[in-house]
Protein backbone atom coordinates (compact mmCIF):
# COMPACT_ATOMS: atom_id res chain seq x y z
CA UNK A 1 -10.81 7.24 8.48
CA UNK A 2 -7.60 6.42 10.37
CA UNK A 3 -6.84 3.72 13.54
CA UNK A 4 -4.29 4.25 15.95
CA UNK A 5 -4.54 1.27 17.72
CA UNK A 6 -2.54 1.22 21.10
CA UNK A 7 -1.68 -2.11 22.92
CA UNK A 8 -0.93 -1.02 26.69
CA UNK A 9 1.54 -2.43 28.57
CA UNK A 10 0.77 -5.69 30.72
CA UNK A 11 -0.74 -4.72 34.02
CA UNK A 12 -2.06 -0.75 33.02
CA UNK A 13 -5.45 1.03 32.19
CA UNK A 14 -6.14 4.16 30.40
CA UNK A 15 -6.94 6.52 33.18
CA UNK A 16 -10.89 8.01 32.49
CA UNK A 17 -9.32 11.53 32.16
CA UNK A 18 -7.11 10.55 29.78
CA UNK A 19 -9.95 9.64 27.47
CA UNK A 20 -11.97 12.40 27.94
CA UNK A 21 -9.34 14.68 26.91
CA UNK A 22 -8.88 12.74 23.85
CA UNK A 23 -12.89 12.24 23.30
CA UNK A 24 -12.38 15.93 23.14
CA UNK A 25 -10.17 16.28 20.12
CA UNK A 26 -11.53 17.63 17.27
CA UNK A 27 -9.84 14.94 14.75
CA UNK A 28 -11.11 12.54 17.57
CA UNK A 29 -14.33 10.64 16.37
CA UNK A 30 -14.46 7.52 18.46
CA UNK A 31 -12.43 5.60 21.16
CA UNK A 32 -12.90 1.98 21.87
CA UNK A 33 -10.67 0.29 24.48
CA UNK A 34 -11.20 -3.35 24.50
CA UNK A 35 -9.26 -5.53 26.89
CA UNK A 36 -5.63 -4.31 26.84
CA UNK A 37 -6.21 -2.71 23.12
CA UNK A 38 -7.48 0.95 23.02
CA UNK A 39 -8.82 2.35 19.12
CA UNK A 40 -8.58 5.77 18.21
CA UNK A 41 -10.15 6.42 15.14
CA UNK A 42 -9.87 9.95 13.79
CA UNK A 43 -11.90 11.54 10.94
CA UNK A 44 -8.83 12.16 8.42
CA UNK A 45 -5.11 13.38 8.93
CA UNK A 46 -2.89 16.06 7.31
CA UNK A 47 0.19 17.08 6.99
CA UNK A 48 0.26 18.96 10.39
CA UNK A 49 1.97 17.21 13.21
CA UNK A 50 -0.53 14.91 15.86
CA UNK A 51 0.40 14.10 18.89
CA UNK A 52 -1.46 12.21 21.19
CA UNK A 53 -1.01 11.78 25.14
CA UNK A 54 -2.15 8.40 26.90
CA UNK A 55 -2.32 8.42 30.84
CA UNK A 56 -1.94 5.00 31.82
CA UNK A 57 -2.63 3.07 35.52
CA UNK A 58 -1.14 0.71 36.75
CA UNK A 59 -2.97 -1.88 38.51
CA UNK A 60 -0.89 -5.07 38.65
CA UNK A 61 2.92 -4.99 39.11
CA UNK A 62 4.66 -6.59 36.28
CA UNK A 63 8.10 -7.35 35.89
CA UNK A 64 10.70 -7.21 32.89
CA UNK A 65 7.58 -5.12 30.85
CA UNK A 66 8.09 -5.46 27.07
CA UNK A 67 7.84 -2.60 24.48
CA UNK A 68 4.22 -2.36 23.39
CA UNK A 69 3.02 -2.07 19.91
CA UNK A 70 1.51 1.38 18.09
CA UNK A 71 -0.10 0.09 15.07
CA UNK A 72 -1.53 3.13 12.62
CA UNK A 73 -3.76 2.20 9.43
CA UNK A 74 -6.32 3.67 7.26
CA UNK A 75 -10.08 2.29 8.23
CA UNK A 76 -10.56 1.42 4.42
CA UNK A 77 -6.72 -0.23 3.71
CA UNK A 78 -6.14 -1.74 6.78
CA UNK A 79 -2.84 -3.14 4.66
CA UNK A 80 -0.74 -0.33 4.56
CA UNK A 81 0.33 -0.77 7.95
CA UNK A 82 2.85 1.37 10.14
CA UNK A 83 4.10 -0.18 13.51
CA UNK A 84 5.94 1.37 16.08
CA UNK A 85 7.13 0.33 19.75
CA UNK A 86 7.66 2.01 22.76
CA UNK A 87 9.61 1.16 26.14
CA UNK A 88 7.16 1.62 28.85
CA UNK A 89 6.59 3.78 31.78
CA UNK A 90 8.19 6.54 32.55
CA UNK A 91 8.94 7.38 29.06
């Protein structure tokens, strides 16, 4: 089993749609979104290209937002981490 675990930017939510369309993945087998963190865990990857699409909301203005942090690791070897970044809205 894989986790992508998401850390939204300060001051958004994950929109309701947004997580029924990913509830409705195949590869999809749970979503947990806990505070500002969501979890995606999927049943297994391959080799074919994923992408996933987060619709965010924002509900308190924040200024000078930071990157947030994409964190992807196998359920089993949580070690073998990969960790991305990205800007922020609009993006």
């Amino acid at each position: 089993m894989v986790i992508i675990e998401v850390s939204l930017l300060s001051g958004f939510v994950m929109t309701s749609r947004s997580r029924t369309l990913l509830e409705n993945r195949m590869i999809v087998k749970k979503i947990e979104v806990k505070a500002n963190v969501v979890y995606i865990y999927l049943e297994k990857l391959n080799d074919e290209s994923q992408t996933f699409i987060l619709q965010l909301e924002q509900v308190i203005q924040v200024k000078n937002l930071k990157p947030a942090s994409l964190k992807i690791y196998d359920y089993y070897q949580p070690g073998g981490l990969q960790i991305s970044s990205y800007p922020g809205v609009g993006s």
